[in-house]
C-alpha atoms as a PDB file:
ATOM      1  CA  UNK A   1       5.549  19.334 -30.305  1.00  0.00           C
ATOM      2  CA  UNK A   2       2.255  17.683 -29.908  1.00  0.00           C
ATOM      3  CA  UNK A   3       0.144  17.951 -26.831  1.00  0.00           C
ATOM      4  CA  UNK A   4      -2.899  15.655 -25.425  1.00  0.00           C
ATOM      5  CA  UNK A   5      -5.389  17.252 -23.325  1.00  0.00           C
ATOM      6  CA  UNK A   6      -7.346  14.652 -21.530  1.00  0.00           C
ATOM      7  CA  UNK A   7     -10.930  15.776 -20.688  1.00  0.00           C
ATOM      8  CA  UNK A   8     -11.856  15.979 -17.008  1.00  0.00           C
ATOM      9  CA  UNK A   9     -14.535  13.604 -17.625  1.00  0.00           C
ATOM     10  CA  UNK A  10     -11.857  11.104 -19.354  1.00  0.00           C
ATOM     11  CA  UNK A  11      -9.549  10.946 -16.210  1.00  0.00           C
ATOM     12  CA  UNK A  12      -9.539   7.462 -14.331  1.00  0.00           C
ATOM     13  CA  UNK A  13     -10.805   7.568 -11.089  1.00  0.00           C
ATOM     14  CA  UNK A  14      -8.677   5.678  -7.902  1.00  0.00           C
ATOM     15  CA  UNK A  15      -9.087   4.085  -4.896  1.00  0.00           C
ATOM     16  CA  UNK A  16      -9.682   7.040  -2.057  1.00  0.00           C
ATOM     17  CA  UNK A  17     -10.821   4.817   0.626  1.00  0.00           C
ATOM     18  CA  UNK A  18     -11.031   1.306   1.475  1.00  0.00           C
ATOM     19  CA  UNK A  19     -12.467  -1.016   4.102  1.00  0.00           C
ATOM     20  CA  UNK A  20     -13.242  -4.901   4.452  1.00  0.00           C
ATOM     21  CA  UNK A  21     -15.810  -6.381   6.094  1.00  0.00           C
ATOM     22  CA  UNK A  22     -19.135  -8.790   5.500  1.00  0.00           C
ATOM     23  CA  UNK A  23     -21.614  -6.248   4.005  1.00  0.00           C
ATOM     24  CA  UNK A  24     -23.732  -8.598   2.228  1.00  0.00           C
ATOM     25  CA  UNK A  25     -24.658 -10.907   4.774  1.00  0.00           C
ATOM     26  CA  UNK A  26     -23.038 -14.091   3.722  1.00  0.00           C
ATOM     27  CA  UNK A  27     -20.422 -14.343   6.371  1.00  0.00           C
ATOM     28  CA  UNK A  28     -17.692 -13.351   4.278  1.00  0.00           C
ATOM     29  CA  UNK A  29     -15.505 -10.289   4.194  1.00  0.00           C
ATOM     30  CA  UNK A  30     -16.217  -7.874   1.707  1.00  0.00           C
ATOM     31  CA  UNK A  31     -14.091  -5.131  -0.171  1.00  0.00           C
ATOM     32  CA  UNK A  32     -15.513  -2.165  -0.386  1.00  0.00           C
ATOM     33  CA  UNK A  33     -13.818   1.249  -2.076  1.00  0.00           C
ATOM     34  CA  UNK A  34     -14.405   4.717  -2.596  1.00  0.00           C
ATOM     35  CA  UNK A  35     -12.993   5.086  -6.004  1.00  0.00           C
ATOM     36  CA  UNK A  36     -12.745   9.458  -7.539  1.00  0.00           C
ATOM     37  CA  UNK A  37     -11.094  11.466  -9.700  1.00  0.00           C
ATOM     38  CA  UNK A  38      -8.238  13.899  -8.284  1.00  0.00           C
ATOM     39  CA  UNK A  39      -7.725  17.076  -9.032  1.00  0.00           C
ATOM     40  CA  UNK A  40      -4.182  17.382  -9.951  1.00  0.00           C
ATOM     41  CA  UNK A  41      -2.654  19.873  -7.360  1.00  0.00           C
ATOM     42  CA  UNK A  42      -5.595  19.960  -4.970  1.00  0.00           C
ATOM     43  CA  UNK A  43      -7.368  17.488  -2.413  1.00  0.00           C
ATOM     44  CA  UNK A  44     -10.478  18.185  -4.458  1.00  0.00           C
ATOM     45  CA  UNK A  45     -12.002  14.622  -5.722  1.00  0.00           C
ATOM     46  CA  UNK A  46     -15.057  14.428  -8.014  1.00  0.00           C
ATOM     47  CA  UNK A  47     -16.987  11.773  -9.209  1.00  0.00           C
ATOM     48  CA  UNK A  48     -16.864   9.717  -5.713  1.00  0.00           C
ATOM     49  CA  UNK A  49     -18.404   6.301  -6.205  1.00  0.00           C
ATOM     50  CA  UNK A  50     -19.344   3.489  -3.281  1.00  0.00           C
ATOM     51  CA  UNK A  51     -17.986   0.345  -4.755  1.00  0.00           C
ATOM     52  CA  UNK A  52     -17.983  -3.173  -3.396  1.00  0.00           C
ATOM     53  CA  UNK A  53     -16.623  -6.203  -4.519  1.00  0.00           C
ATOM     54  CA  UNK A  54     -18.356  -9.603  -3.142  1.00  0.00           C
ATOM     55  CA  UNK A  55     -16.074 -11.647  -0.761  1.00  0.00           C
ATOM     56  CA  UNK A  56     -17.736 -14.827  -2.531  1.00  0.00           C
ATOM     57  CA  UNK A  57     -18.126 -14.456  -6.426  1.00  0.00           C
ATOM     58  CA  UNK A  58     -15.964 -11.268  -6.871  1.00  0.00           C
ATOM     59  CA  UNK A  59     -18.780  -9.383  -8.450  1.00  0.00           C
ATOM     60  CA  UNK A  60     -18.299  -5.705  -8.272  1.00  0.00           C
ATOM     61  CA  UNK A  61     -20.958  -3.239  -7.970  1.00  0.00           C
ATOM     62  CA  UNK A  62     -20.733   0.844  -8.228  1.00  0.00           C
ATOM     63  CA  UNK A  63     -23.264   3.116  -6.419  1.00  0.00           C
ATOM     64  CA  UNK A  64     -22.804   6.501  -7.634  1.00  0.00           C
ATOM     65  CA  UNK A  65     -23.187   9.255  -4.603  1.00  0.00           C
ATOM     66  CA  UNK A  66     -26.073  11.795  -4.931  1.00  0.00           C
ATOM     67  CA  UNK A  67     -23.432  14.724  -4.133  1.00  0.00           C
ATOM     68  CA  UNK A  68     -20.071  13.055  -5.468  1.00  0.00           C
ATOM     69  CA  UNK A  69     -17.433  16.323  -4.911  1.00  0.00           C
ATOM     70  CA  UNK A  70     -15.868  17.206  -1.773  1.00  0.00           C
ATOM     71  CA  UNK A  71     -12.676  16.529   0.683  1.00  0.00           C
ATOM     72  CA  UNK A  72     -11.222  13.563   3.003  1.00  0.00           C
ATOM     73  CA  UNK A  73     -14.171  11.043   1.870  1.00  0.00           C
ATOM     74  CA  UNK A  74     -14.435   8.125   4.274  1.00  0.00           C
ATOM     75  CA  UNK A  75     -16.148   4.821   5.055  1.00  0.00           C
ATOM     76  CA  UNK A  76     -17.220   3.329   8.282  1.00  0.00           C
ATOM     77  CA  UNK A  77     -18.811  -0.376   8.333  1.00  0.00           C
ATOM     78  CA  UNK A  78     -20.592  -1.355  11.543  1.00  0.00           C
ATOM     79  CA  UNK A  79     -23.717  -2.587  12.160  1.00  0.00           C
ATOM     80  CA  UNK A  80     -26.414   0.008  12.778  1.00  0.00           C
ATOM     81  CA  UNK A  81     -29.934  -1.818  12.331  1.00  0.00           C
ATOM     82  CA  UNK A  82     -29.583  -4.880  14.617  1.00  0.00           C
ATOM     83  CA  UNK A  83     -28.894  -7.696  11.552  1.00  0.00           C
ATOM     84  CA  UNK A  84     -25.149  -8.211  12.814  1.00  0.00           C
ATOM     85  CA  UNK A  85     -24.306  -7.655   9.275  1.00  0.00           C
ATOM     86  CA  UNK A  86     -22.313  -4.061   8.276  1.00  0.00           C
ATOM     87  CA  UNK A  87     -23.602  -1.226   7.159  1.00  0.00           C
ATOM     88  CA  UNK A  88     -21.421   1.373   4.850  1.00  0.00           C
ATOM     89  CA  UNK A  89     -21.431   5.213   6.614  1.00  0.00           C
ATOM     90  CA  UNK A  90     -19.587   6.981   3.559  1.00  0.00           C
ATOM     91  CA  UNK A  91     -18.583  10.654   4.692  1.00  0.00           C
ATOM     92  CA  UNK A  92     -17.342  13.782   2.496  1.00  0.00           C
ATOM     93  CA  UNK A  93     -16.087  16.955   3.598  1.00  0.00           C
ATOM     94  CA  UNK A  94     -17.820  19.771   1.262  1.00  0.00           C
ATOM     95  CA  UNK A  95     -15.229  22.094   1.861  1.00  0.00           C
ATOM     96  CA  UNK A  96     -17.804  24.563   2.675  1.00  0.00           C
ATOM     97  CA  UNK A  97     -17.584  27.774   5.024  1.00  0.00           C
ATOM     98  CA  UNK A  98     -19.601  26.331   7.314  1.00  0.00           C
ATOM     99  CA  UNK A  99     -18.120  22.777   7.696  1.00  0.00           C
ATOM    100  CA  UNK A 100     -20.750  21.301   6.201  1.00  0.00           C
ATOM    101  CA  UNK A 101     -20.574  17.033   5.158  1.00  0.00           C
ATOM    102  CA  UNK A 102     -22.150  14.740   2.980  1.00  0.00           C
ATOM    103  CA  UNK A 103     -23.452  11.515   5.661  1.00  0.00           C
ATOM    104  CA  UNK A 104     -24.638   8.515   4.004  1.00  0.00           C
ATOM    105  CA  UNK A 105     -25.404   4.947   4.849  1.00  0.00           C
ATOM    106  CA  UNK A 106     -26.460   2.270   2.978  1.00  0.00           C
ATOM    107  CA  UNK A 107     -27.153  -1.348   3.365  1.00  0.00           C
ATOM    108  CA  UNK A 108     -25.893  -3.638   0.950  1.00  0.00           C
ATOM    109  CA  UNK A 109     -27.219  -7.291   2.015  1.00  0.00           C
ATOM    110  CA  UNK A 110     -27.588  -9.535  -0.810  1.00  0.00           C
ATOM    111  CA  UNK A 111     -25.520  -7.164  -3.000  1.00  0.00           C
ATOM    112  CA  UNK A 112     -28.098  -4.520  -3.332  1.00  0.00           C
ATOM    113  CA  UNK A 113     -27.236  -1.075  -2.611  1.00  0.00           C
ATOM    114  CA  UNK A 114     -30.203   0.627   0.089  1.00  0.00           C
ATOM    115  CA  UNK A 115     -29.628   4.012   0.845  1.00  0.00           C
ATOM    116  CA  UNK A 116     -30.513   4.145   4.583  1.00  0.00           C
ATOM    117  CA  UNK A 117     -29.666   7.527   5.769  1.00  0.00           C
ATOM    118  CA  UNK A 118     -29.072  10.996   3.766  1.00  0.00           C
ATOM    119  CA  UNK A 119     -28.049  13.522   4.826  1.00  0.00           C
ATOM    120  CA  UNK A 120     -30.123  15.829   2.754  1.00  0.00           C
ATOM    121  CA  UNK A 121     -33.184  14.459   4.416  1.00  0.00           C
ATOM    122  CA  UNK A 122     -32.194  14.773   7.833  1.00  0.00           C
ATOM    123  CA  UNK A 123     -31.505  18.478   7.386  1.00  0.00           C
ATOM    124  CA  UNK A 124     -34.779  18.739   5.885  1.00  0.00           C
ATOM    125  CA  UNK A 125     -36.504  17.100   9.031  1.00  0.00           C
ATOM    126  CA  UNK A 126     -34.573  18.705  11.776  1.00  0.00           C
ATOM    127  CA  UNK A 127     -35.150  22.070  11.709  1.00  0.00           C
ATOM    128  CA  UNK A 128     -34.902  24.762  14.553  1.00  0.00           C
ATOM    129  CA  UNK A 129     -35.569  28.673  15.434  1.00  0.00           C
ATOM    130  CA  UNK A 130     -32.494  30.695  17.248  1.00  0.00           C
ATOM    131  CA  UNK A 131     -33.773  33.633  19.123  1.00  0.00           C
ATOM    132  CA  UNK A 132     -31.828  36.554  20.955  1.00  0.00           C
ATOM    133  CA  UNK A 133     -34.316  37.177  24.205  1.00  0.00           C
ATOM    134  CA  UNK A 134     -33.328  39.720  26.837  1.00  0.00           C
ATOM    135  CA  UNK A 135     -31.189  39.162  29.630  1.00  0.00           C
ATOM    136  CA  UNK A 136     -28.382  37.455  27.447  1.00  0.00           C
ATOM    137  CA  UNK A 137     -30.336  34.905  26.742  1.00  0.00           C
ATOM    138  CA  UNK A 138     -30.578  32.950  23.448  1.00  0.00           C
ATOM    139  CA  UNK A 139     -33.439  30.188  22.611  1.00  0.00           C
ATOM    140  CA  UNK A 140     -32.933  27.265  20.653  1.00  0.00           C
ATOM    141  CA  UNK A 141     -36.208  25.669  19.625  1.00  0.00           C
ATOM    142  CA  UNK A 142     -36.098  22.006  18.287  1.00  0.00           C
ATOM    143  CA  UNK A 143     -39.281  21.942  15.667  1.00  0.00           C
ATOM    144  CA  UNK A 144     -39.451  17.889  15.185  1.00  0.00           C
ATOM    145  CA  UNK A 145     -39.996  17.444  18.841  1.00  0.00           C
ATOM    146  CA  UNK A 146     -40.912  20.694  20.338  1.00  0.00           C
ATOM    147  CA  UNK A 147     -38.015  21.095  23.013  1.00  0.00           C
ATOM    148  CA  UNK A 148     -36.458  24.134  23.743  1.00  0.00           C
ATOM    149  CA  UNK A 149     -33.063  25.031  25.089  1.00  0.00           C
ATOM    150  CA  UNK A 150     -31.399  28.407  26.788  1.00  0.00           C
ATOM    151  CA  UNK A 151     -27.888  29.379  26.011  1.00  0.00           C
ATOM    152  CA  UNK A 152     -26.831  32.076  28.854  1.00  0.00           C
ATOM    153  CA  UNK A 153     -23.755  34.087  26.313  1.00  0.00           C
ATOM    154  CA  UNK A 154     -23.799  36.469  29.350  1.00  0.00           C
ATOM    155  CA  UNK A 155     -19.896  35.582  29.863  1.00  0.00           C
ATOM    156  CA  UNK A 156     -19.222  36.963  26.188  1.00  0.00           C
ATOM    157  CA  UNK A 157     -16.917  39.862  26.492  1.00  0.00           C
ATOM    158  CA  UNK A 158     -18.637  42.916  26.785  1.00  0.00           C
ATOM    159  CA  UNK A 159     -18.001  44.840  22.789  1.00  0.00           C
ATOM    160  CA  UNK A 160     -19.687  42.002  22.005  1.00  0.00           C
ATOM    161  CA  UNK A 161     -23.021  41.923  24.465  1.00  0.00           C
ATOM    162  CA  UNK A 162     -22.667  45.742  23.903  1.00  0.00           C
ATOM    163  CA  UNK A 163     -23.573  45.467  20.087  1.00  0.00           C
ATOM    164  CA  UNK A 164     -26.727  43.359  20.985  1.00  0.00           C
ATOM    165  CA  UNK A 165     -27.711  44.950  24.192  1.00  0.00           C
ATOM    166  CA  UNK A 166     -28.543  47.612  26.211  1.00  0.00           C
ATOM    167  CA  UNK A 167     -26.968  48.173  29.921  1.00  0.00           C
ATOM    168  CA  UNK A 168     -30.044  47.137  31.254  1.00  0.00           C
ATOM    169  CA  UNK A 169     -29.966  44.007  29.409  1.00  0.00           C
ATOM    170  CA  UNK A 170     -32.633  44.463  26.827  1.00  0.00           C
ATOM    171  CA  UNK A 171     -32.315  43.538  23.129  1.00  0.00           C
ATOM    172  CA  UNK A 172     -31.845  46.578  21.179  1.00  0.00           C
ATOM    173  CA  UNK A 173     -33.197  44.870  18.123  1.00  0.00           C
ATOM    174  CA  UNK A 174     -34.570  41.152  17.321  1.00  0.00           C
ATOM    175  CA  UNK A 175     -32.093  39.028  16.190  1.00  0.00           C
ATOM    176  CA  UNK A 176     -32.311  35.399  15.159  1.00  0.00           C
ATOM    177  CA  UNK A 177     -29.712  33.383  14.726  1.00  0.00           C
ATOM    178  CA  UNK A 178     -29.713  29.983  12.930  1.00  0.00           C
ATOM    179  CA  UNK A 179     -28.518  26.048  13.022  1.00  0.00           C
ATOM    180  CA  UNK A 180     -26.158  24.939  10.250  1.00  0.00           C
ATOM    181  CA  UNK A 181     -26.969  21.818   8.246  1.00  0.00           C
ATOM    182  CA  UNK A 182     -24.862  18.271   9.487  1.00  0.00           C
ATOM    183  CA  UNK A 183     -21.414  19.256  10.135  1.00  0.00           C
ATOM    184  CA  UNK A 184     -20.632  15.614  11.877  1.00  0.00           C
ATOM    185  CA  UNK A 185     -22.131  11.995  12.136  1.00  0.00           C
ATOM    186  CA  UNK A 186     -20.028   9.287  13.991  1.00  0.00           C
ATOM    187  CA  UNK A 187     -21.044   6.045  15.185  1.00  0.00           C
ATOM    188  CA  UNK A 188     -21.320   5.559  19.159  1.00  0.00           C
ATOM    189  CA  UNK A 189     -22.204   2.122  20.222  1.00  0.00           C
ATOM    190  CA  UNK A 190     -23.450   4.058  23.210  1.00  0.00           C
ATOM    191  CA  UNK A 191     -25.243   1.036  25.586  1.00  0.00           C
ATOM    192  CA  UNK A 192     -22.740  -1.455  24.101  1.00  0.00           C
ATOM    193  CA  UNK A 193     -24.799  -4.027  22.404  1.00  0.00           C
ATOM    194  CA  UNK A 194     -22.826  -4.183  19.626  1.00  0.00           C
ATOM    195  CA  UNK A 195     -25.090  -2.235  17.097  1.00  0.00           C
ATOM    196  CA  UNK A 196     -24.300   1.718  16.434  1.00  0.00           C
ATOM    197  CA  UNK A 197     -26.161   4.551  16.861  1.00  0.00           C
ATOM    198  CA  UNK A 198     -25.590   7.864  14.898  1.00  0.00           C
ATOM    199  CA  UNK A 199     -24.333  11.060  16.662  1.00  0.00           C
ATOM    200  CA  UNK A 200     -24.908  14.080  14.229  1.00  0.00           C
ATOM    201  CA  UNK A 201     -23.543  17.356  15.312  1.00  0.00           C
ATOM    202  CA  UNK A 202     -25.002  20.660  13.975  1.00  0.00           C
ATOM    203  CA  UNK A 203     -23.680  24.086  14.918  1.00  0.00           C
ATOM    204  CA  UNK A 204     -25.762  26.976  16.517  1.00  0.00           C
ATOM    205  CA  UNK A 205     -24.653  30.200  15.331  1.00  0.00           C
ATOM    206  CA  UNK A 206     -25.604  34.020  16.060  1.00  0.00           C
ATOM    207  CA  UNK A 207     -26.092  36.752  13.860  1.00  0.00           C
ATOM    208  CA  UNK A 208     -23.191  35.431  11.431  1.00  0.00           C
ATOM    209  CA  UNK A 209     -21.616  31.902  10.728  1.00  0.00           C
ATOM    210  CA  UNK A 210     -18.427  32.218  13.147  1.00  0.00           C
ATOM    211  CA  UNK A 211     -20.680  33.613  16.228  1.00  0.00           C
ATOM    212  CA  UNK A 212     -20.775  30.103  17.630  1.00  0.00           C
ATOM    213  CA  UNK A 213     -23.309  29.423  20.326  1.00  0.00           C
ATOM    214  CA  UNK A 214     -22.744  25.373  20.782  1.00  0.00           C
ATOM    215  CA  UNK A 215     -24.134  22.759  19.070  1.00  0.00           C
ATOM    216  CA  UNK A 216     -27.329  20.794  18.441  1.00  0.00           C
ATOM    217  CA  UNK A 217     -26.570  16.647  19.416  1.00  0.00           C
ATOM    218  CA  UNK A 218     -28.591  14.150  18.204  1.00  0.00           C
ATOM    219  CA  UNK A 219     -28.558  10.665  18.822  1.00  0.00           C
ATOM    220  CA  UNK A 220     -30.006   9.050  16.359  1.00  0.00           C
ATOM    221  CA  UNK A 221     -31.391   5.015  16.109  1.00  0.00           C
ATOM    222  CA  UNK A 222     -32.356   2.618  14.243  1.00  0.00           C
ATOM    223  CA  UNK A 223     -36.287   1.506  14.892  1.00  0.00           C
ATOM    224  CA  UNK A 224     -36.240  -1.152  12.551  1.00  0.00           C
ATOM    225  CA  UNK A 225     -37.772   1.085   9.346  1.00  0.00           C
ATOM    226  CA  UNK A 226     -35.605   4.043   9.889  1.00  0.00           C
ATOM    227  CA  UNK A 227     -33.580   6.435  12.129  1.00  0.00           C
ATOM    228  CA  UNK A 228     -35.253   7.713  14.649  1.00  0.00           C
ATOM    229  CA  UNK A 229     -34.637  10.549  17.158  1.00  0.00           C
ATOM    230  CA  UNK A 230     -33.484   9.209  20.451  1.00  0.00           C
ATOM    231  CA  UNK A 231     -32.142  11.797  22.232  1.00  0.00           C
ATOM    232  CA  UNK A 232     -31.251  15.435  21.856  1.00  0.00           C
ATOM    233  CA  UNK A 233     -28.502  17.829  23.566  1.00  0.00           C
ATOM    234  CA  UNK A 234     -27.017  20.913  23.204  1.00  0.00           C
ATOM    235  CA  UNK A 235     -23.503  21.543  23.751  1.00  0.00           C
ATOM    236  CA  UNK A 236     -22.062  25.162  25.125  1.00  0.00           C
ATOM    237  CA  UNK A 237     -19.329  26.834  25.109  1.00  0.00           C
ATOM    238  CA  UNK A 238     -17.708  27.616  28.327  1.00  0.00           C
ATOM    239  CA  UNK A 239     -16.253  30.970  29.450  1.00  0.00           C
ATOM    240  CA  UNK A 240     -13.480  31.897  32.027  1.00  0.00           C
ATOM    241  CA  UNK A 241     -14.322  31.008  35.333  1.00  0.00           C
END
C-alpha cells in the first residue's frame, strides 16, 4: 500500500473569516477573507492571509500578516479615520500564557493594502513601570505620557499581603511587577459620530503572570496621520465588601 504525505507547506489554505463591506472607497461592497491552513486535529491555523476581492472588477488581492499563526482570527470593518469608508481590524489569538493577540488594521482604499495600526508597535510605544510601595500600595507609571496610577491590593487575603509585607505594612523586599503586551483591541464608537476609536486592554500583573492587579485602558484615535493616545484608565479589581 502506497502512502502520500503532503508537506505542511503544500496544504491549501481556507476561508477562516469573512466580512463584506466597501473597503476601497468606491461605494461598493467588498469581500474580504481570512484565508489559513488548519492543523488537522487542532484550532491551530498558520499561514493567515488578509484577502479582498473588489466589489467592482473582482480583482483579488492577498496581504500576508507579519505574525500569521495563532487562534480564533477575526475581522472587523468600520470606519476608524473619518473617510466613511471601512477599515479592516484583523485579530489573532496567540495562544500564549499571557493572552496575548495579534491587532492589526489596515486601509485598503483604492485596492492598496496600508497597514495602519500594529500591534508590535504599540507595545513598543506604551511602556510602563509596576512598583510594590509600602502600605499595600502598588504604582503604575504610564512612560508615553507620564501619569501615574495607585492600586490599593490592601483587600488581598492576608497569606498573600503576608509574603510581601511586614505587619507594619512595609515592603520586605522591592518588587516590581510588570504590564503584559495587547491582550484586547475592540472598536467603541464612544461619542457616536459614526467613526471608531480603539480600546486596547493590557493586563497589570505582580510578581508573576496570574497575580492580576487590573488593567491598563487606552483609548486610542485617529488624528488624521495616526493613532493617537486619547485617554488612559486603569481598571481594578474589586474585593468583598
Amino acid at each position: 500500500m502506497n502512502y502520500y504525505y503532503r508537506h505542511p507547506s503544500m496544504a491549501v489554505p481556507s476561508i477562516v473569516a469573512v466580512a463584506q463591506g466597501d473597503v476601497t472607497g468606491d461605494g461598493i461592497s467588498d469581500n474580504v477573507y481570512l484565508t489559513g491552513v488548519r492543523t488537522p486535529d487542532s484550532p491551530f491555523i498558520e499561514q493567515i492571509t488578509l484577502v479582498v476581492q473588489d466589489g467592482s472588477s473582482g480583482r483579488v488581492t492577498h496581504t500576508p500578516l507579519q505574525d500569521n499563526a495563532g487562534y480564533n482570527p477575526t475581522i472587523f470593518l468600520g470606519d476608524f479615520t473619518g473617510n466613511k469608508v471601512n477599515e479592516i481590524l484583523v485579530s489573532i489569538d496567540s495562544g500564549g500564557s499571557g493572552g496575548i493577540m495579534y491587532h492589526y488594521v489596515y486601509s485598503f482604499l483604492n485596492n492598496v493594502a496600508k497597514i495602519i495600526f500594529n500591534y508590535s508597535a504599540y507595545n513598543e510605544l506604551y511602556q510602563y513601570v509596576v512598583t510594590f510601595k509600602d502600605d499595600y500600595k502598588v504604582e503604575v507609571l504610564s512612560k508615553l505620557n507620564k501619569m501615574k496610577y495607585i492600586i490599593d491590593i490592601s483587600g488581598r487575603d492576608k497569606e498573600y499581603l503576608s509574603e510581601i509585607y511586614w505587619e507594619n505594612g512595609k515592603l520586605k523586599q522591592p518588587i516590581s511587577g510588570f504590564v503584559n503586551p495587547l491582550s484586547g483591541l475592540y472598536p467603541v464608537d464612544f461619542d457616536g459620530n459614526h467613526v471608531y476609536e480603539l480600546l486596547a486592554y493590557q493586563k497589570i500583573a505582580g510578581r508573576y503572570n496570574a497575580d492580576a492587579l487590573g488593567y491598563v485602558l487606552n483609548i486610542l484615535v485617529w488624528n488624521g496621520n495616526q493613532f493617537t493616545l486619547g485617554d488612559q484608565n486603569v481598571a481594578i479589581f474589586g474585593s468583598p465588601a
